[in-house]
PDB file of N, CA and C in Angstrom:
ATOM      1  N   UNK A   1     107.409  73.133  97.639  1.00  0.00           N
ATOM      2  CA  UNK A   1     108.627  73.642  98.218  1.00  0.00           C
ATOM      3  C   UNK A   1     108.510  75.135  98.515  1.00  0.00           C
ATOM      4  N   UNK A   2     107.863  75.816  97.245  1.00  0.00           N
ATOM      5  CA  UNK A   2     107.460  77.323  97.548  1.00  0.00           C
ATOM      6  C   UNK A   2     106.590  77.590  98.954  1.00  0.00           C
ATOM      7  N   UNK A   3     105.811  76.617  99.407  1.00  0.00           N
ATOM      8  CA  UNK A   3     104.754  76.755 100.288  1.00  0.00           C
ATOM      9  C   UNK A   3     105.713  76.905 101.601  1.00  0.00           C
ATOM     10  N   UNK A   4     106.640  76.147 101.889  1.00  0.00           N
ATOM     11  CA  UNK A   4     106.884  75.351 103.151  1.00  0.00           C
ATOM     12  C   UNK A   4     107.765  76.475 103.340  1.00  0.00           C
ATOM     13  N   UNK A   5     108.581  77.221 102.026  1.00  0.00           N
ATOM     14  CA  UNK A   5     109.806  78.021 102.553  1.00  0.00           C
ATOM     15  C   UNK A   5     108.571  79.674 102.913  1.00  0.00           C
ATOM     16  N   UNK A   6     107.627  79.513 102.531  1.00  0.00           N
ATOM     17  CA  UNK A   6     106.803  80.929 102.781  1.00  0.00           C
ATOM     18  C   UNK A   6     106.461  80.352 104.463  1.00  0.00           C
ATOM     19  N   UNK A   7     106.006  79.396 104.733  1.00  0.00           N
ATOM     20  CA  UNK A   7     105.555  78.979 106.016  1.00  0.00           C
ATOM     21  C   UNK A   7     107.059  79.120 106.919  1.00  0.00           C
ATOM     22  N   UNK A   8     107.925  78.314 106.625  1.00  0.00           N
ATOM     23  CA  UNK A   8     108.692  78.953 107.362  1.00  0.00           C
ATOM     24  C   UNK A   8     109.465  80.476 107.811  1.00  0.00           C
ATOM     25  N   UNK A   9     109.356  80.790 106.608  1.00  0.00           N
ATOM     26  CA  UNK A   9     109.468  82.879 106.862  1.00  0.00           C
ATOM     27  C   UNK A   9     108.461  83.247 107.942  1.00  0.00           C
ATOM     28  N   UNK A  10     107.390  82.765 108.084  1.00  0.00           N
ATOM     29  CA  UNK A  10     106.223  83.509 108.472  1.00  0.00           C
ATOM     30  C   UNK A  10     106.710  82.720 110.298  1.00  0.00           C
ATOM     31  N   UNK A  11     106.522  81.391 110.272  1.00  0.00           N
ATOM     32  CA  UNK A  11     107.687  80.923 111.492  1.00  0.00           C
ATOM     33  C   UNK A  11     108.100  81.501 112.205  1.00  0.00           C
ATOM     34  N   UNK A  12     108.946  81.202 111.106  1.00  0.00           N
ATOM     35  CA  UNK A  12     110.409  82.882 112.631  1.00  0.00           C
ATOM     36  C   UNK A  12     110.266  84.019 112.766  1.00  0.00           C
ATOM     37  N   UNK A  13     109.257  84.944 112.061  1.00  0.00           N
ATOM     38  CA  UNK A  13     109.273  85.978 112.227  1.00  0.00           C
ATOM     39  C   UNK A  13     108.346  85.704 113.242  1.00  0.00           C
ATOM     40  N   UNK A  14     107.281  84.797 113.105  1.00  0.00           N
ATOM     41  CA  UNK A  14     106.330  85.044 114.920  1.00  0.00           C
ATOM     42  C   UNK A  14     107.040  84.563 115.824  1.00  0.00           C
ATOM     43  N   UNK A  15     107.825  83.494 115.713  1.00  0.00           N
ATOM     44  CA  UNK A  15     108.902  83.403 116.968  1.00  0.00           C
ATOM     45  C   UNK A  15     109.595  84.815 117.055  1.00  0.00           C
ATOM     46  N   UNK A  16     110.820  85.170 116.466  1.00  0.00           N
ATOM     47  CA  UNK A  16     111.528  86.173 116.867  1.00  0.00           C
ATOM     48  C   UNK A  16     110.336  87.553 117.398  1.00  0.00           C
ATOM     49  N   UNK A  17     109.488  87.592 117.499  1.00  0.00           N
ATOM     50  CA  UNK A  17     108.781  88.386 118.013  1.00  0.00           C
ATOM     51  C   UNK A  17     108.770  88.450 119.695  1.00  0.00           C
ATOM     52  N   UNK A  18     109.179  89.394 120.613  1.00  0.00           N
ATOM     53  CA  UNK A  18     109.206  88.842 121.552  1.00  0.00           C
ATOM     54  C   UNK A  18     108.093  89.829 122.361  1.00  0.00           C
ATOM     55  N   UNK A  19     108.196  89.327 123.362  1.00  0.00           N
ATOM     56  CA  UNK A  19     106.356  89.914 124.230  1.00  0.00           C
ATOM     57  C   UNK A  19     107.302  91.595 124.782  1.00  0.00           C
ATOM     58  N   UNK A  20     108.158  91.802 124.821  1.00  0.00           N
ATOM     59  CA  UNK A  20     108.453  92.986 125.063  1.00  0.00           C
ATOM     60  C   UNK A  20     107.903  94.464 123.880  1.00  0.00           C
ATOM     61  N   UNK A  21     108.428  93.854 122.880  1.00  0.00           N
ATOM     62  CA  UNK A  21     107.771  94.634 121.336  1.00  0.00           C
ATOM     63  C   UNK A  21     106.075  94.190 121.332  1.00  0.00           C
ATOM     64  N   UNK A  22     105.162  93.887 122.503  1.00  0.00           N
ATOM     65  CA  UNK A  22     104.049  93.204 121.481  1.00  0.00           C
ATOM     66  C   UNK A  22     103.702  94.280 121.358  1.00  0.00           C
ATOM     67  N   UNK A  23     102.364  94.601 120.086  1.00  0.00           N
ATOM     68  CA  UNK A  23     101.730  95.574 119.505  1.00  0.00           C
ATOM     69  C   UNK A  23     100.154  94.903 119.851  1.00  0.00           C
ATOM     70  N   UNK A  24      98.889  95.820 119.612  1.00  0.00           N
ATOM     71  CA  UNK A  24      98.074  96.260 119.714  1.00  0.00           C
ATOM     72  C   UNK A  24      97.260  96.498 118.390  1.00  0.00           C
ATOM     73  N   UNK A  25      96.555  96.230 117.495  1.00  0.00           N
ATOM     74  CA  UNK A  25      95.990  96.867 116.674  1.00  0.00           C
ATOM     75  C   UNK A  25      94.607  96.387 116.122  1.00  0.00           C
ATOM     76  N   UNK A  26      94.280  97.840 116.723  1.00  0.00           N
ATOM     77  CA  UNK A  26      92.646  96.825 115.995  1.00  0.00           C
ATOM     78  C   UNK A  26      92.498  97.899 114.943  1.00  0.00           C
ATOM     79  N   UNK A  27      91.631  96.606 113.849  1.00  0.00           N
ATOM     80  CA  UNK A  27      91.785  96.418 112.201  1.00  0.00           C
ATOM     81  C   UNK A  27      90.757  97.652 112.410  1.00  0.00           C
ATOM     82  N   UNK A  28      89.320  97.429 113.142  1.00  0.00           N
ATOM     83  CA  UNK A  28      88.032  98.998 113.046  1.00  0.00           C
ATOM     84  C   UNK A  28      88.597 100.238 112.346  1.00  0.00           C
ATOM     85  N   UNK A  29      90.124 100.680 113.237  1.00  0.00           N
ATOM     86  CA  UNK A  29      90.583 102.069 113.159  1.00  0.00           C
ATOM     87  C   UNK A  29      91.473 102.134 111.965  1.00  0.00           C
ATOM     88  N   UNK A  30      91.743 101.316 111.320  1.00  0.00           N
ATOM     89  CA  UNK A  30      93.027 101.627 110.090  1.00  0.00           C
ATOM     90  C   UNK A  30      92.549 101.649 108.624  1.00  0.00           C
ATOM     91  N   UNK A  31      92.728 102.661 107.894  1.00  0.00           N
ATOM     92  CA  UNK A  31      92.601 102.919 106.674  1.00  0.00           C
ATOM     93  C   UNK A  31      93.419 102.161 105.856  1.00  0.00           C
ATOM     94  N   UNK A  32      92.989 102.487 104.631  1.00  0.00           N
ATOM     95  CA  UNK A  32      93.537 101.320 103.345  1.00  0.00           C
ATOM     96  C   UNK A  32      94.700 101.764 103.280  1.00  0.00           C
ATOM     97  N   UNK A  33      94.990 103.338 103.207  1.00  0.00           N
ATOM     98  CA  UNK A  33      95.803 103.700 103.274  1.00  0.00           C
ATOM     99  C   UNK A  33      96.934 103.104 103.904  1.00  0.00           C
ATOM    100  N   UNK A  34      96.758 103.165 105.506  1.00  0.00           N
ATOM    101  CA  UNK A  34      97.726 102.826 106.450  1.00  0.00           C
ATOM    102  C   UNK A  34      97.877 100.939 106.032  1.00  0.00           C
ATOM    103  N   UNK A  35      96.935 100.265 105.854  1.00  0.00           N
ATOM    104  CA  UNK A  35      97.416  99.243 105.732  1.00  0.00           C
ATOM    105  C   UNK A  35      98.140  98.900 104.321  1.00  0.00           C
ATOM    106  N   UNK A  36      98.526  99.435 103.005  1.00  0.00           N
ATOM    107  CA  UNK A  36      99.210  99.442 102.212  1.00  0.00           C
ATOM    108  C   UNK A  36     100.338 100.142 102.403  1.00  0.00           C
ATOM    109  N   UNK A  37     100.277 100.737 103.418  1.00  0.00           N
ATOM    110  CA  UNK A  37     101.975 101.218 103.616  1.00  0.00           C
ATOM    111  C   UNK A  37     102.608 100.581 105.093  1.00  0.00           C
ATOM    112  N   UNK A  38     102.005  99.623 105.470  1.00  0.00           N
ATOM    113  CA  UNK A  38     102.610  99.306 106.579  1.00  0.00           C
ATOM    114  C   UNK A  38     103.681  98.434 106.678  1.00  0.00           C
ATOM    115  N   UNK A  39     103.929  97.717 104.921  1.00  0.00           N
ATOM    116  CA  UNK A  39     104.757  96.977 104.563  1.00  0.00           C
ATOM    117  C   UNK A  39     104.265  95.540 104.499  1.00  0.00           C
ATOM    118  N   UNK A  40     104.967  94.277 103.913  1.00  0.00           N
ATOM    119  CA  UNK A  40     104.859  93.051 103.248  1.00  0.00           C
ATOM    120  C   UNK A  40     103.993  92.030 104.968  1.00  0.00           C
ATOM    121  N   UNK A  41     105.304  92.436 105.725  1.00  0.00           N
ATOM    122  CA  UNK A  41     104.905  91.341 106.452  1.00  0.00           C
ATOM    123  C   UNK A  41     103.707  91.475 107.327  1.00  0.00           C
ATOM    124  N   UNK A  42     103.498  92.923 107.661  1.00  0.00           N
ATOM    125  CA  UNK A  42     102.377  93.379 108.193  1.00  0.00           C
ATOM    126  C   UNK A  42     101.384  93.113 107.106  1.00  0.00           C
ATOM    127  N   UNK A  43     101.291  92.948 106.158  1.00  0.00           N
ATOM    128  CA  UNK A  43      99.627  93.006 105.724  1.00  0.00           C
ATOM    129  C   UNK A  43      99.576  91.540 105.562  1.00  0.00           C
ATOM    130  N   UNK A  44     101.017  90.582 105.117  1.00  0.00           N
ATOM    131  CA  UNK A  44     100.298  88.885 105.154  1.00  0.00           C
ATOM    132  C   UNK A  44     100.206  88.514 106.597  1.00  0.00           C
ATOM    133  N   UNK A  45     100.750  89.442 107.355  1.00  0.00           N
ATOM    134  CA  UNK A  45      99.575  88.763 108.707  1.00  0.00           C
ATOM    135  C   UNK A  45      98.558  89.349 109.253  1.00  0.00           C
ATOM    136  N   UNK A  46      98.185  90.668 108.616  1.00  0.00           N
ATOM    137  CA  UNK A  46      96.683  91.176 108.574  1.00  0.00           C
ATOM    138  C   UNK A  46      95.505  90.236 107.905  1.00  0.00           C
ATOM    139  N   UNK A  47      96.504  89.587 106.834  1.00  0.00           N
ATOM    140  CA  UNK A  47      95.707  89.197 105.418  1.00  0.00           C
ATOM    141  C   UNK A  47      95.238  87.507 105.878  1.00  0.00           C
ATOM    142  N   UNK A  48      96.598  87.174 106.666  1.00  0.00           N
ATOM    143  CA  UNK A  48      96.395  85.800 107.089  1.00  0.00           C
ATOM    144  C   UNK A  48      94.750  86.252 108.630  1.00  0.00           C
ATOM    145  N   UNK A  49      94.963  86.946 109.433  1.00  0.00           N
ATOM    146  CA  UNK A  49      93.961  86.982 110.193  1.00  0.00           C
ATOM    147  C   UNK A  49      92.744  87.166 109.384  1.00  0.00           C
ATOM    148  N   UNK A  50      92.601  88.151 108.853  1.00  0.00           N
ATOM    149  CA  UNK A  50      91.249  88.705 107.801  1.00  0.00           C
ATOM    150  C   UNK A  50      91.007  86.960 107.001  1.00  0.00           C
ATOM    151  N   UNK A  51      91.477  86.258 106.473  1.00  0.00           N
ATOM    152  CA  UNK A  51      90.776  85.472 105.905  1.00  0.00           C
ATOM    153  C   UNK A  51      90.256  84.520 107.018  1.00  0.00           C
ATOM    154  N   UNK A  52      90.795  83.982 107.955  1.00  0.00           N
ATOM    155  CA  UNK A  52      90.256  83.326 108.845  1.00  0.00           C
ATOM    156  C   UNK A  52      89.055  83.659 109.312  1.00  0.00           C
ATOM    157  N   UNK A  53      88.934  85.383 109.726  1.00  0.00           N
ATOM    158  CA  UNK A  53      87.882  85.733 110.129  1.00  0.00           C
ATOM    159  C   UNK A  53      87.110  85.867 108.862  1.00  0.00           C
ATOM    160  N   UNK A  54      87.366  85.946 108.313  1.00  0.00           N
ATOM    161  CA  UNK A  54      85.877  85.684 107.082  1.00  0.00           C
ATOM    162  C   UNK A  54      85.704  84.743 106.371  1.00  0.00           C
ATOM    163  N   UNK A  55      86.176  83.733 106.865  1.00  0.00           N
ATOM    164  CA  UNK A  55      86.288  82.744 106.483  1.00  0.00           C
ATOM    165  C   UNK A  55      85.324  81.509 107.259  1.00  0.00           C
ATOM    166  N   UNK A  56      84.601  80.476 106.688  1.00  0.00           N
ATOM    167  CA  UNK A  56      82.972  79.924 107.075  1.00  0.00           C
ATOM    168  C   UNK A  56      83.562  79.501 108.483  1.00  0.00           C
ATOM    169  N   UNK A  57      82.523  79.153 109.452  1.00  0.00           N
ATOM    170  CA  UNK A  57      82.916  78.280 110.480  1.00  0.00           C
ATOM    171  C   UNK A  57      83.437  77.273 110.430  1.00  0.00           C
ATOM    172  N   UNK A  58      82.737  76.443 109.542  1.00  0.00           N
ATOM    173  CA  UNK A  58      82.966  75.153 109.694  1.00  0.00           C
ATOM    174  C   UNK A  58      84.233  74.977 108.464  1.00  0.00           C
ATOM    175  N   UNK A  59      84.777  75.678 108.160  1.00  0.00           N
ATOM    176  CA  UNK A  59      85.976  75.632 107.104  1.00  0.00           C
ATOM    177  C   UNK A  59      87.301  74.421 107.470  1.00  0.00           C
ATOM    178  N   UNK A  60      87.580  74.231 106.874  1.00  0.00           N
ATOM    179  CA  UNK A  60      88.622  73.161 107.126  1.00  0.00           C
ATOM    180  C   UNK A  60      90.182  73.937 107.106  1.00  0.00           C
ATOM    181  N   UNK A  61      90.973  73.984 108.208  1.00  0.00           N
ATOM    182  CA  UNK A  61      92.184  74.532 108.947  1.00  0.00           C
ATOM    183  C   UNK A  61      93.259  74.894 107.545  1.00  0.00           C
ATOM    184  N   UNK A  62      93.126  75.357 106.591  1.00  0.00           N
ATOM    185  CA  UNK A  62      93.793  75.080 105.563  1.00  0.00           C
ATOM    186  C   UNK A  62      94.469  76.215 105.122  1.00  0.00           C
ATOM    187  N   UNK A  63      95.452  76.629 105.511  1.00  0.00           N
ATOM    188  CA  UNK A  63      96.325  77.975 104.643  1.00  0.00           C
ATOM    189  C   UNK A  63      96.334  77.592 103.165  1.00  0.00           C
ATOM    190  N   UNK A  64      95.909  78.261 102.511  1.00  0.00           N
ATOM    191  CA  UNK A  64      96.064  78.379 101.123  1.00  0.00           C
ATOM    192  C   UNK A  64      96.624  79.363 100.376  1.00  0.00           C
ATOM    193  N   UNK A  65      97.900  79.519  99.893  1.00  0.00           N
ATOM    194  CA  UNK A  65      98.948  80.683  99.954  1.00  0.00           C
ATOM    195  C   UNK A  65      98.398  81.107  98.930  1.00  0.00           C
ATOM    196  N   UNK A  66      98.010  80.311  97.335  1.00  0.00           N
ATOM    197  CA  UNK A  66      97.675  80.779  96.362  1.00  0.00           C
ATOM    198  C   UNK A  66      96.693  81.621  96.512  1.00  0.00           C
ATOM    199  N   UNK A  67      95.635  81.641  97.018  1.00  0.00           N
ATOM    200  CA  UNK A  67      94.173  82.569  97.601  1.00  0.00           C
ATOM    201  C   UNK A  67      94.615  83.441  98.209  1.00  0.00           C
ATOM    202  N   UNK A  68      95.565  83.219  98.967  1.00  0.00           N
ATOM    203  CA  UNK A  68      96.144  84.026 100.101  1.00  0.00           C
ATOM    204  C   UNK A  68      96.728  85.524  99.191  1.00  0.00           C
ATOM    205  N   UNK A  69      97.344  85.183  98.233  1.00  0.00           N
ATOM    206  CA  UNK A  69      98.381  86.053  97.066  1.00  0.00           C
ATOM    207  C   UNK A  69      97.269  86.633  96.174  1.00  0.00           C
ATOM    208  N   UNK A  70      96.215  86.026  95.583  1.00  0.00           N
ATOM    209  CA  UNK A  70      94.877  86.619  95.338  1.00  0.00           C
ATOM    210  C   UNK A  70      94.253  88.061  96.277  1.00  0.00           C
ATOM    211  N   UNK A  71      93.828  87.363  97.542  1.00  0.00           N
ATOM    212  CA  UNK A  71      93.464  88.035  98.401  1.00  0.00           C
ATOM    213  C   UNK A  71      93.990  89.495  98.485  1.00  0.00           C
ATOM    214  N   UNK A  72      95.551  89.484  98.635  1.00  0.00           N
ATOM    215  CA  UNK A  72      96.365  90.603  99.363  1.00  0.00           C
ATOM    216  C   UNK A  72      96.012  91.625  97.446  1.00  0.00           C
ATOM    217  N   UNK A  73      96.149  90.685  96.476  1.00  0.00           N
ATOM    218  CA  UNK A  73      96.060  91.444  95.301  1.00  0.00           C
ATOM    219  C   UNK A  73      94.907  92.193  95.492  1.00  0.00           C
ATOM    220  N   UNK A  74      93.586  91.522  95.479  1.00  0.00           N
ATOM    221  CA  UNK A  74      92.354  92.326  95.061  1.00  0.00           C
ATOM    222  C   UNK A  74      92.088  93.415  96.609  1.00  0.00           C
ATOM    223  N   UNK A  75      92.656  93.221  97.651  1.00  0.00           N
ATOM    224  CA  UNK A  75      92.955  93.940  98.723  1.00  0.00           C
ATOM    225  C   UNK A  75      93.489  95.092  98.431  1.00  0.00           C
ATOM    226  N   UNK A  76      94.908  95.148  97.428  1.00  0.00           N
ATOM    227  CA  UNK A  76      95.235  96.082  97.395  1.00  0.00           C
ATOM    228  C   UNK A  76      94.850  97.094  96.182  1.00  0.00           C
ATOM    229  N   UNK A  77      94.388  96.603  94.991  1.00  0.00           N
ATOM    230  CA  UNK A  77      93.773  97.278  93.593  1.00  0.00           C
ATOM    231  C   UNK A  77      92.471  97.902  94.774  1.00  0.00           C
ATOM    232  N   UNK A  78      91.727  97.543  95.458  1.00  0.00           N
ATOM    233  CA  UNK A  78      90.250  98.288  96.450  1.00  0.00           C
ATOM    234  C   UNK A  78      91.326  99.523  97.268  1.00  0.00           C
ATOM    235  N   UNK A  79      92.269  98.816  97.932  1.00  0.00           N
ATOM    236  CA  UNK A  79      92.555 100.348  98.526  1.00  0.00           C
ATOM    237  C   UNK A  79      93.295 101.370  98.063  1.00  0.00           C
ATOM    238  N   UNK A  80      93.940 100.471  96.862  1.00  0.00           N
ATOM    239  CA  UNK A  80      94.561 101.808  96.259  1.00  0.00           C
ATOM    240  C   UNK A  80      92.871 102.882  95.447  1.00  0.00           C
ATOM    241  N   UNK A  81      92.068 102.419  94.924  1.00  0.00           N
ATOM    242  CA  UNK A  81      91.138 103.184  94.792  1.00  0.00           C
ATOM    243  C   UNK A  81      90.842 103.883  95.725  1.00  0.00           C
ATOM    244  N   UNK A  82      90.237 103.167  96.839  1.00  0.00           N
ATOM    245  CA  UNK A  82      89.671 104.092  97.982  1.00  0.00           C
ATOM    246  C   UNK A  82      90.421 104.240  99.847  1.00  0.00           C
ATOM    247  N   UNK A  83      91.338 104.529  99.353  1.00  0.00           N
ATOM    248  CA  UNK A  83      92.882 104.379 100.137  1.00  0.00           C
ATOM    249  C   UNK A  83      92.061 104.984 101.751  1.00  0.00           C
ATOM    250  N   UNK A  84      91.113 106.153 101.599  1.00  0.00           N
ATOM    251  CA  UNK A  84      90.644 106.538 102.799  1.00  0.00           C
ATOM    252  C   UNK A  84      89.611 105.390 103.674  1.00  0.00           C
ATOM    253  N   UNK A  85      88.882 104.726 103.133  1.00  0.00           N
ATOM    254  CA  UNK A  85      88.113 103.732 103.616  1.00  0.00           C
ATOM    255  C   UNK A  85      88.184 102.962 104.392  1.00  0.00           C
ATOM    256  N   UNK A  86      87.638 102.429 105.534  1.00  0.00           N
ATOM    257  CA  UNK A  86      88.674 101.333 106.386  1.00  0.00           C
ATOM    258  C   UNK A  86      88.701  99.868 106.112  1.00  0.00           C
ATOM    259  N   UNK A  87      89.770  99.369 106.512  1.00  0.00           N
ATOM    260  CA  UNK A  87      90.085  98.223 106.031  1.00  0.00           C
ATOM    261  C   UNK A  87      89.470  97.056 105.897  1.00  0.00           C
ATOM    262  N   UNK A  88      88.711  97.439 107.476  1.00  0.00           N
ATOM    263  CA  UNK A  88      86.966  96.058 107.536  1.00  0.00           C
ATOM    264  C   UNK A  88      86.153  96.338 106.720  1.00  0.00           C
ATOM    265  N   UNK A  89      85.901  97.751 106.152  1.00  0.00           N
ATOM    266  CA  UNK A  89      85.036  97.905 104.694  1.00  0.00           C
ATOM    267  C   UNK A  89      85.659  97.013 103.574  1.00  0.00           C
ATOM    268  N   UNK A  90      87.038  97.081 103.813  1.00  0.00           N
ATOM    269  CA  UNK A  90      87.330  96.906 102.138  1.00  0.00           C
ATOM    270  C   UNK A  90      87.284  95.291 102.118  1.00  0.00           C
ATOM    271  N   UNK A  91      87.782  94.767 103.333  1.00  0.00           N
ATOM    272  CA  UNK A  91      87.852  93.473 103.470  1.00  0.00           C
ATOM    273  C   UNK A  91      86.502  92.694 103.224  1.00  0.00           C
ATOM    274  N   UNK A  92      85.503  92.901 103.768  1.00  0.00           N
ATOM    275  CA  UNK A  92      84.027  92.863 103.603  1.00  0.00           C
ATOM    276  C   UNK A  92      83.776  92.975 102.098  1.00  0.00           C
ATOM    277  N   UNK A  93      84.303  93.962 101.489  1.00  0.00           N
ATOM    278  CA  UNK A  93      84.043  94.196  99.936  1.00  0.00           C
ATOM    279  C   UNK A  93      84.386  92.770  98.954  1.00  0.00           C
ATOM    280  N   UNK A  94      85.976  92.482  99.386  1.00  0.00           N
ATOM    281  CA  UNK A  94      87.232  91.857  99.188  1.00  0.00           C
ATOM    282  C   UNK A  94      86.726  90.306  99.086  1.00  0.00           C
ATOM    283  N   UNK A  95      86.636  90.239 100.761  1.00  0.00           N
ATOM    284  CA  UNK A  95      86.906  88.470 101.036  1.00  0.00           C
ATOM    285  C   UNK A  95      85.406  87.924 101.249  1.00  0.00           C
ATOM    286  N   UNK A  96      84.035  89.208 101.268  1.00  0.00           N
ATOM    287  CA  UNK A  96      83.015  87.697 101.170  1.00  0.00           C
ATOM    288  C   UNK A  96      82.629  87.422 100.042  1.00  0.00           C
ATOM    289  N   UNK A  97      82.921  87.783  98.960  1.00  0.00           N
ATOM    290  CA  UNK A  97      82.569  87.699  97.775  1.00  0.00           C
ATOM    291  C   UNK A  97      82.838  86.219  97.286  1.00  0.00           C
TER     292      UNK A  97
END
């Protein structure tokens, strides 16, 4: 039940998004910094892209929120250490392990 009501938050907020507001951001240029202060919903959909992309090819289509809540944790204990570093470093550090 916890899963489905997080899936649906995540839902409407990409619906209510409309192509007038779209944004731009590539992950290369942003520090740990900037991505721990960019707020909740911005980093679980940084966090949701970043695992996909490091995540095997042949992986099976599977959101896994619990990993997911892992992830954003050991994501954020790395950048609060090294808050200047960029985020594809830390992620690299983070998620191929």
């Amino acid at each position: 039940m916890k899963k489905l009501a997080i899936l649906s938050l995540v839902a409407a907020a990409l619906m209510s998004a409309s192509p007038a507001s779209a944004q731009k951001l590539d992950l290369s240029t942003v520090k740990c910094k900037e991505f721990m202060t960019s707020g909740p919903e911005n980093i679980a959909f940084i966090m949701m892209w970043l695992q996909g992309y490091y995540s095997d090819e042949d992986a099976s289509p599977i959101v896994d929120f619990d990993k997911m809540k892992e992830a954003i944790a050991k994501m954020g204990e790395y950048c609060t250490k090294n808050a200047d570093n960029g985020l594809i470093t830390a992620a690299e550090e983070v998620l191929q392990k």
